[in-house]
Protein backbone atom coordinates (compact mmCIF):
# COMPACT_ATOMS: atom_id res chain seq x y z
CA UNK A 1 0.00 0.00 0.00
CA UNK A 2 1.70 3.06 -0.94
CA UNK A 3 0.54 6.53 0.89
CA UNK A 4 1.86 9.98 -0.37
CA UNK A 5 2.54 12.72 2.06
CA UNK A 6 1.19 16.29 1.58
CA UNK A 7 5.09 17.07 -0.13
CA UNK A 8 4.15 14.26 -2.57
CA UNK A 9 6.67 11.80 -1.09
CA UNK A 10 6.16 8.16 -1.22
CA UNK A 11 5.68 6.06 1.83
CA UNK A 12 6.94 2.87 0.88
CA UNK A 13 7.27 1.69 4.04
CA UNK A 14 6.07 -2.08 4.74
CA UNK A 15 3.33 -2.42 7.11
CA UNK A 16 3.74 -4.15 10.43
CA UNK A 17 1.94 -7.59 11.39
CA UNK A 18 -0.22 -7.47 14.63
CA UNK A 19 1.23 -8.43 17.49
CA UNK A 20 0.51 -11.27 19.77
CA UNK A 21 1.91 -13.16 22.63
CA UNK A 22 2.83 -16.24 22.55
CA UNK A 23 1.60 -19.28 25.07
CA UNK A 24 3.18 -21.03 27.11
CA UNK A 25 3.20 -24.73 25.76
CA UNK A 26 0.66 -27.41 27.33
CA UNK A 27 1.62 -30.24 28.98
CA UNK A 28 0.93 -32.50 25.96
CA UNK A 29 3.40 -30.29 24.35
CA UNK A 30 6.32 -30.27 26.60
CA UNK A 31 6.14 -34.23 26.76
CA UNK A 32 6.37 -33.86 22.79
CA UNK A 33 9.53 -31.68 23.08
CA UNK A 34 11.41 -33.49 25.60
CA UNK A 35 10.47 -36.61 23.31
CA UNK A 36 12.10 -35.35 20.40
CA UNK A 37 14.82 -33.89 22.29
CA UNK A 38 15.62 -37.39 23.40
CA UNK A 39 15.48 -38.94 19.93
CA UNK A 40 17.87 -36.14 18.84
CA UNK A 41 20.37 -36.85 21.48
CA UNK A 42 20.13 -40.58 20.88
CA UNK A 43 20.18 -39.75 16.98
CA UNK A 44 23.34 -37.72 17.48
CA UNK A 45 25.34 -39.86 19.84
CA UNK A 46 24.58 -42.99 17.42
CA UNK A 47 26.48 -40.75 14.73
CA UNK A 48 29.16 -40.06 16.73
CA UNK A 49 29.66 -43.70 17.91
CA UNK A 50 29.42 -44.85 14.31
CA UNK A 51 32.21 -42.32 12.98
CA UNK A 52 34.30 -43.34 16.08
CA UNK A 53 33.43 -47.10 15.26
CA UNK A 54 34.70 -47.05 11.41
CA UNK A 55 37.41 -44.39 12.32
């Protein structure tokens, strides 16, 4: 959307989003985080081991 001052400049400026806050997760959620958390860890150290194992 482009506005023009009383000058005749353009305002070209973009336009901000609303804001919101955000929530704090549910408990459903958390469990779901520290789930994948734990495959990443166990995902991770496998890799490691592996390199370590052919190395």
């Amino acid at each position: 959307m482009q506005t023009r001052s009383a000058e005749g400049l353009l305002n070209l400026y973009a336009t901000e989003p609303a804001m919101y806050y955000a929530e704090f997760p549910s408990v459903e959620q958390q469990r779901r985080y520290a789930f994948q958390g734990a495959l990443a860890v166990l995902l991770v150290v496998t890799t490691l081991l592996t390199a370590l194992a052919v190395s």
